[in-house]
N, C-alpha and C. Protein backbone atom coordinates (compact mmCIF):
# COMPACT_ATOMS: atom_id res chain seq x y z
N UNK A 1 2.94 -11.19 4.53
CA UNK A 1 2.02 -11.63 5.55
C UNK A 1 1.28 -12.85 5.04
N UNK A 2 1.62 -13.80 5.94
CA UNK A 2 0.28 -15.40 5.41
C UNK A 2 -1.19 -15.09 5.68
N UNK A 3 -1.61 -15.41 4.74
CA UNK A 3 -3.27 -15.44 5.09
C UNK A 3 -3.81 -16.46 5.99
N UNK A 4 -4.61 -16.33 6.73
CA UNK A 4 -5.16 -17.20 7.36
C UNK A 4 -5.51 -16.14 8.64
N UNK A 5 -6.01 -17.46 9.56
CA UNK A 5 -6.93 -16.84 10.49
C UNK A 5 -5.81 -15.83 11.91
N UNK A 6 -4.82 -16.52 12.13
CA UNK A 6 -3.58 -15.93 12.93
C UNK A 6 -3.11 -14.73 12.44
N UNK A 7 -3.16 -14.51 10.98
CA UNK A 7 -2.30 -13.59 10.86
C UNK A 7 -3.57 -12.32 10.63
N UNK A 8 -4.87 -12.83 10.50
CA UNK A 8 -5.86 -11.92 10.63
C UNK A 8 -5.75 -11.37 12.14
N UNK A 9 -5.91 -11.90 12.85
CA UNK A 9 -5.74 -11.30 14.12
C UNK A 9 -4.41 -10.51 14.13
N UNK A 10 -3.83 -10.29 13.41
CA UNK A 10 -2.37 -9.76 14.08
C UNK A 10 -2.41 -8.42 13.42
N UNK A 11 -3.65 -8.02 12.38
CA UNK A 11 -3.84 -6.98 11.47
C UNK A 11 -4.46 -5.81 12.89
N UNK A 12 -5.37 -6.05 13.59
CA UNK A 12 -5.81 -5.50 14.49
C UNK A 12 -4.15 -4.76 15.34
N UNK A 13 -3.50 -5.64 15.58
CA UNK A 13 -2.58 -5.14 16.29
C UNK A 13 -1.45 -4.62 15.87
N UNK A 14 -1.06 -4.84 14.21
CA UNK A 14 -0.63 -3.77 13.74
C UNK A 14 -1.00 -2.16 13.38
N UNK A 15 -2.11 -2.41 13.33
CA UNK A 15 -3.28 -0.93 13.00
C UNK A 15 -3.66 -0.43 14.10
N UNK A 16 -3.37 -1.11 15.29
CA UNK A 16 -3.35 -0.58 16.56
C UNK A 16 -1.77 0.28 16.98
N UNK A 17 -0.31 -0.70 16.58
CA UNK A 17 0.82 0.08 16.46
C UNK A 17 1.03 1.68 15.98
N UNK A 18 0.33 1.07 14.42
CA UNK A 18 0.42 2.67 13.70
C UNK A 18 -0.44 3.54 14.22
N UNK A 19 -1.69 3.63 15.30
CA UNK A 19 -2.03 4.55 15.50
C UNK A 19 -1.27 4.97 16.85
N UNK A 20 -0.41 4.34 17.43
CA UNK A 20 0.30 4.62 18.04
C UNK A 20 1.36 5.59 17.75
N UNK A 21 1.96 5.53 16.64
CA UNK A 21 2.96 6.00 15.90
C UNK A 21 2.25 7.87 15.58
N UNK A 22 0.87 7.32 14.91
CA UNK A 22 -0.02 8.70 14.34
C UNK A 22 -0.07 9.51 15.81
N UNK A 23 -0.68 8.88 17.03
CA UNK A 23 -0.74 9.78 18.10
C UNK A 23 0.24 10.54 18.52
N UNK A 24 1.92 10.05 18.69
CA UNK A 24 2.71 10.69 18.81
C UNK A 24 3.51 11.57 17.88
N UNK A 25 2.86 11.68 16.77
CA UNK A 25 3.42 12.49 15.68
C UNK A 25 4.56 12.34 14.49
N UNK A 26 4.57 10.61 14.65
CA UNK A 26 5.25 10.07 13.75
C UNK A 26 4.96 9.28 12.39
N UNK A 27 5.52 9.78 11.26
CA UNK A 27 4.83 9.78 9.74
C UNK A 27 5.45 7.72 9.95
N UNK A 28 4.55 7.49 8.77
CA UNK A 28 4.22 6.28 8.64
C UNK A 28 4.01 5.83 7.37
N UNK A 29 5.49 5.47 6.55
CA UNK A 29 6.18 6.01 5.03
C UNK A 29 5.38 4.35 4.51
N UNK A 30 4.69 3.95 3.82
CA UNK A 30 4.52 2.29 3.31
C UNK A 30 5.02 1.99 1.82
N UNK A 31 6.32 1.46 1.96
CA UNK A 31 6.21 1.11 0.27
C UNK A 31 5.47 -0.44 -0.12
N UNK A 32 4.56 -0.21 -1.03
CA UNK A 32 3.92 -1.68 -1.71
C UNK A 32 5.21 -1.70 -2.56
N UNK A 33 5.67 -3.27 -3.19
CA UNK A 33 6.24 -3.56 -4.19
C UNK A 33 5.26 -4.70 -4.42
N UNK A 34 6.17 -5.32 -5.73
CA UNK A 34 4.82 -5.91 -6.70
C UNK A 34 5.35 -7.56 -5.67
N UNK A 35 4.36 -8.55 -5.46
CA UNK A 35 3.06 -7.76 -5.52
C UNK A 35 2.36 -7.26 -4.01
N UNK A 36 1.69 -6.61 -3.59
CA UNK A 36 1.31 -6.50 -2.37
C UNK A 36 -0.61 -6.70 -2.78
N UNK A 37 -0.81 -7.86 -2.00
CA UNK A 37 -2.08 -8.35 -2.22
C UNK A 37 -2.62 -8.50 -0.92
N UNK A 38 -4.30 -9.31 -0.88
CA UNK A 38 -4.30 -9.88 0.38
C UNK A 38 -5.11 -9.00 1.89
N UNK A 39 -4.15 -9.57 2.85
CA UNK A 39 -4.06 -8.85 4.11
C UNK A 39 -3.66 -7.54 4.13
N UNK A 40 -2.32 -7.33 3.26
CA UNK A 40 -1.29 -6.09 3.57
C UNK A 40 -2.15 -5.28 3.35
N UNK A 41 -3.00 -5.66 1.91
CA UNK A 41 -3.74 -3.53 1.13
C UNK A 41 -4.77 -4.20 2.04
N UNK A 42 -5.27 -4.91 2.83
CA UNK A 42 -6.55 -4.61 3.71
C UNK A 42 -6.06 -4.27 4.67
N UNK A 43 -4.81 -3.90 5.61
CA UNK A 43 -4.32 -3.24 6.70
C UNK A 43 -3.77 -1.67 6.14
N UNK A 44 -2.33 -2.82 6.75
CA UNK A 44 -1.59 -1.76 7.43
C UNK A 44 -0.58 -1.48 6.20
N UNK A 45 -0.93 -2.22 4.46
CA UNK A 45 -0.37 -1.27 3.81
C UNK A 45 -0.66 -0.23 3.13
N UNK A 46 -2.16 0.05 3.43
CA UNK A 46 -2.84 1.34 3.00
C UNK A 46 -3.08 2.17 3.95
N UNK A 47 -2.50 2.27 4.97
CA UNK A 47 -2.55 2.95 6.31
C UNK A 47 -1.55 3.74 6.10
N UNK A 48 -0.22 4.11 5.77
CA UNK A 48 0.65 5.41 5.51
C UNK A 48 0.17 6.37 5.38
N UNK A 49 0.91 7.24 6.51
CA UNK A 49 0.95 8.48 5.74
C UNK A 49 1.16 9.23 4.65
N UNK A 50 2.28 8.07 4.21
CA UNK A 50 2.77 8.63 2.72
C UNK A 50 2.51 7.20 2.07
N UNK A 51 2.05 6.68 0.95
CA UNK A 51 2.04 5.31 0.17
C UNK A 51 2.48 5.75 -1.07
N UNK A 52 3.48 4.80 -1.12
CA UNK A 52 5.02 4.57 -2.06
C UNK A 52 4.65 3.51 -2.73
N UNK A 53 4.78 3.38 -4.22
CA UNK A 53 4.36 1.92 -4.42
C UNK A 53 5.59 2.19 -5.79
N UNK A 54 5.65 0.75 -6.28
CA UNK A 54 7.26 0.26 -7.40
C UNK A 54 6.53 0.35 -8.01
N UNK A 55 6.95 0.97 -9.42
CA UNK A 55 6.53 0.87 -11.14
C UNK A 55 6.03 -0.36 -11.30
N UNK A 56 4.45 -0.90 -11.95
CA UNK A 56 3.71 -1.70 -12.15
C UNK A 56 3.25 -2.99 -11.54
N UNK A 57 3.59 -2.40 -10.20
CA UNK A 57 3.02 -3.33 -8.66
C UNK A 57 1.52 -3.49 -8.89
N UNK A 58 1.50 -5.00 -8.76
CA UNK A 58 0.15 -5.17 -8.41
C UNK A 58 -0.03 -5.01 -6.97
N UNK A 59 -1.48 -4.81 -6.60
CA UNK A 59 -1.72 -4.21 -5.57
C UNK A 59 -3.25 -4.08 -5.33
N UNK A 60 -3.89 -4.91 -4.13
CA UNK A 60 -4.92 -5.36 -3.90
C UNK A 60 -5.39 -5.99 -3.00
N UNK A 61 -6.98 -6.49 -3.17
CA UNK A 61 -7.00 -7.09 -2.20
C UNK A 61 -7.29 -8.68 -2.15
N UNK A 62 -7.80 -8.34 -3.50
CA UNK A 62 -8.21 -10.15 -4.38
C UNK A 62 -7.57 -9.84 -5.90
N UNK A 63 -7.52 -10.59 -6.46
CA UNK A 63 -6.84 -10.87 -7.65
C UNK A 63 -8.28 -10.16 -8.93
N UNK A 64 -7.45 -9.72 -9.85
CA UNK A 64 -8.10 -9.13 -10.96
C UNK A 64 -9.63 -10.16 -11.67
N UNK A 65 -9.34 -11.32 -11.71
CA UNK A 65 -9.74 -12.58 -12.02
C UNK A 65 -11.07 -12.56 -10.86
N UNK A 66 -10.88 -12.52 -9.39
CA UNK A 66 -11.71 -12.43 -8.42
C UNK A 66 -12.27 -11.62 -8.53
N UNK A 67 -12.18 -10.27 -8.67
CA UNK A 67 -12.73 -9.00 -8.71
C UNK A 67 -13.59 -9.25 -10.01
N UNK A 68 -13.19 -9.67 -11.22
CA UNK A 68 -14.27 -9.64 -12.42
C UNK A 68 -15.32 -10.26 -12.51
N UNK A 69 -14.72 -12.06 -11.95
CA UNK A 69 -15.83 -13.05 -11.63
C UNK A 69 -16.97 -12.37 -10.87
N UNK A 70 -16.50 -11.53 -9.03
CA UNK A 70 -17.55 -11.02 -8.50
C UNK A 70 -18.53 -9.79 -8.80
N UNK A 71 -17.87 -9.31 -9.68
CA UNK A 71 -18.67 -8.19 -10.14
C UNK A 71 -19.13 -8.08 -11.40
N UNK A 72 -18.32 -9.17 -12.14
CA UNK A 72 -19.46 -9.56 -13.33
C UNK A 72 -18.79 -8.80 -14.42
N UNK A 73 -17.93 -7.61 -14.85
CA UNK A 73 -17.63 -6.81 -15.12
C UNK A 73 -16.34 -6.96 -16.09
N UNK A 74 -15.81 -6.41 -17.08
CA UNK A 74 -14.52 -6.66 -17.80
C UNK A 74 -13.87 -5.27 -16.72
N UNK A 75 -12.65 -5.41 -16.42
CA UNK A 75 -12.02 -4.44 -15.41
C UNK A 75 -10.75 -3.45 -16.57
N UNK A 76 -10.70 -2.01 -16.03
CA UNK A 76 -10.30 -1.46 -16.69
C UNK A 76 -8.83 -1.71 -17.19
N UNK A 77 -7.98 -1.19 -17.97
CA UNK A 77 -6.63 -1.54 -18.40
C UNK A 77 -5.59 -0.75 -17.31
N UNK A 78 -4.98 -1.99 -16.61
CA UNK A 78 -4.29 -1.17 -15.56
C UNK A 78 -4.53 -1.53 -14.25
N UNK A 79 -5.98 -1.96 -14.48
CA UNK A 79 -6.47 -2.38 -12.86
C UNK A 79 -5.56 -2.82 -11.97
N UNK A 80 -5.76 -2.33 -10.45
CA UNK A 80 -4.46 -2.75 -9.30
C UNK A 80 -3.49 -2.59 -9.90
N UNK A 81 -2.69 -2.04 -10.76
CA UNK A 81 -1.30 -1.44 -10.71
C UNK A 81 -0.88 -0.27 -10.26
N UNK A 82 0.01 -0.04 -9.98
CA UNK A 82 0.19 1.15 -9.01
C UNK A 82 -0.30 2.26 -9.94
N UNK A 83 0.38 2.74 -11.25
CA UNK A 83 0.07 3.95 -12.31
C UNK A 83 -1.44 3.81 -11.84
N UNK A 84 -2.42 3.01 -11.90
CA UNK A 84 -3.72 3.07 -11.80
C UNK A 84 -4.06 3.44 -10.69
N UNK A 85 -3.52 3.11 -9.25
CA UNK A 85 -3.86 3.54 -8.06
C UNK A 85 -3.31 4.93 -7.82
N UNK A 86 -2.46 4.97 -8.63
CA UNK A 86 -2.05 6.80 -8.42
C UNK A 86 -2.80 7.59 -9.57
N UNK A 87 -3.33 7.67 -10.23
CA UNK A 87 -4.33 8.10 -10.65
C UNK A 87 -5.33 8.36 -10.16
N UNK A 88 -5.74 7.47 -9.37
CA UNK A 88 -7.06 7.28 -8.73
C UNK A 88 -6.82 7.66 -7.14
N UNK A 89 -5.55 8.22 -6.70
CA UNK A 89 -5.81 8.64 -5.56
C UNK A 89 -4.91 7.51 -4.57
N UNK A 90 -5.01 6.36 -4.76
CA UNK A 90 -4.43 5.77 -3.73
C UNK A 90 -3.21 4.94 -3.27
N UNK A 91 -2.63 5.58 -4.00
CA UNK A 91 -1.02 6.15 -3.50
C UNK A 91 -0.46 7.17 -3.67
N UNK A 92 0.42 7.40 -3.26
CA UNK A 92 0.94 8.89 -3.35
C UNK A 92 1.63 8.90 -4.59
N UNK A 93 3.03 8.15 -4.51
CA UNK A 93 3.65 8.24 -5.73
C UNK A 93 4.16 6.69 -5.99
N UNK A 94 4.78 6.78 -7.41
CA UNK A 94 5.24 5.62 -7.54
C UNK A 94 6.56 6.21 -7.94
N UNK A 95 8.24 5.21 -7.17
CA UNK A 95 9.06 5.46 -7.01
C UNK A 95 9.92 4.41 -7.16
N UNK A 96 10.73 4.02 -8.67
CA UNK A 96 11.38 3.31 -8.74
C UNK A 96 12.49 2.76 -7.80
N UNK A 97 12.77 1.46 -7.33
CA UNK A 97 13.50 0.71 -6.40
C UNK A 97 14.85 1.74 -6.34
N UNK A 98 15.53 2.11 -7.69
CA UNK A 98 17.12 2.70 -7.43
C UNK A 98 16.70 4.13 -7.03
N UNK A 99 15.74 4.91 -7.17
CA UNK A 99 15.16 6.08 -6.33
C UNK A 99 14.99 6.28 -5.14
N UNK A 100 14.54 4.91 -4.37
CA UNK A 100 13.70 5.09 -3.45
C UNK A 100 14.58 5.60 -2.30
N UNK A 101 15.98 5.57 -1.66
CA UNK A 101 16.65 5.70 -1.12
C UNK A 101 16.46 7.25 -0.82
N UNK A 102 16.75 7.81 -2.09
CA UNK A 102 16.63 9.57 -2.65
C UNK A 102 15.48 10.09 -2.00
N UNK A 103 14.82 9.62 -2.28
CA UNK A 103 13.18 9.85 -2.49
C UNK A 103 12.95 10.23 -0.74
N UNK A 104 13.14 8.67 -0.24
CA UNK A 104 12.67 8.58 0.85
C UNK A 104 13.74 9.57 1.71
N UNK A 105 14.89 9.77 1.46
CA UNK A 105 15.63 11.12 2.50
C UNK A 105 14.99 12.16 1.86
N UNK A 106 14.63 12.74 0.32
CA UNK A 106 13.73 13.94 0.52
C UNK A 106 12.31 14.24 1.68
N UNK A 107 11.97 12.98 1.66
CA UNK A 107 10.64 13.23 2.27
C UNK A 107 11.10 12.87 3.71
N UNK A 108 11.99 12.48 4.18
CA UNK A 108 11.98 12.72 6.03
C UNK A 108 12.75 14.15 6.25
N UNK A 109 13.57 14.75 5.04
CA UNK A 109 14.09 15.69 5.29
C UNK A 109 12.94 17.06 5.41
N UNK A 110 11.31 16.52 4.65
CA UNK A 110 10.28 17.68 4.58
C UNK A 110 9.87 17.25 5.77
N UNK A 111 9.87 15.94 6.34
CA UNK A 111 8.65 15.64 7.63
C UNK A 111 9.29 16.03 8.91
N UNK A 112 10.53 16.59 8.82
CA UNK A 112 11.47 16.85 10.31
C UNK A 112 11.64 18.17 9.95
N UNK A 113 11.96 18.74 9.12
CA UNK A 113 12.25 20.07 9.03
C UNK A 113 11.47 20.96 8.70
């Protein structure tokens, strides 16, 4: 997704889709790969039902560098990588690229059956 002011508007109407998807009872699988920055983790790629992210994806919303400058702070080891966001809750799992195929038919085979 480009940043800027167009594609901000278009976040509304993707997050409007997926609750479309949520109302009718359909799961809403997001894989981050590295890197997913930006717009995406301020939408609609932290919006899944299930969040999938690749072995040592960065993943965010400003850059590590931005985040330290604004908060003044040395940031922990790991920061915005996925191992760190699954630790902390915000992703589900992390699922290597030659897995994900596997992975992802286990989990539509739990969400249908």
């Amino acid at each position: 997704m480009q940043e800027g002011v167009l594609s901000l508007m278009q976040m509304v109407k993707t997050s409007s889709a997926l609750a479309k998807l949520r109302r009718e009872g359909i799961p809403y699988i997001s894989i981050l790969t590295n890197p997913t920055t930006g717009g995406v983790t301020a939408s609609f790629g932290m919006l899944g039902d299930i969040i999938i992210a690749e072995p040592g994806a960065l993943i965010g919303f400003a850059g590590p560098r931005v985040i330290k400058e604004t908060i003044g702070e040395e940031l922990p080891d790991g920061f915005q990588r996925s191992e760190y966001l699954l630790e902390h809750g915000m992703v589900d799992m992390v699922v290597d690229r030659r897995k994900l195929k596997e992975v992802l038919s286990k989990l539509l085979d739990l969400l249908y059956h």
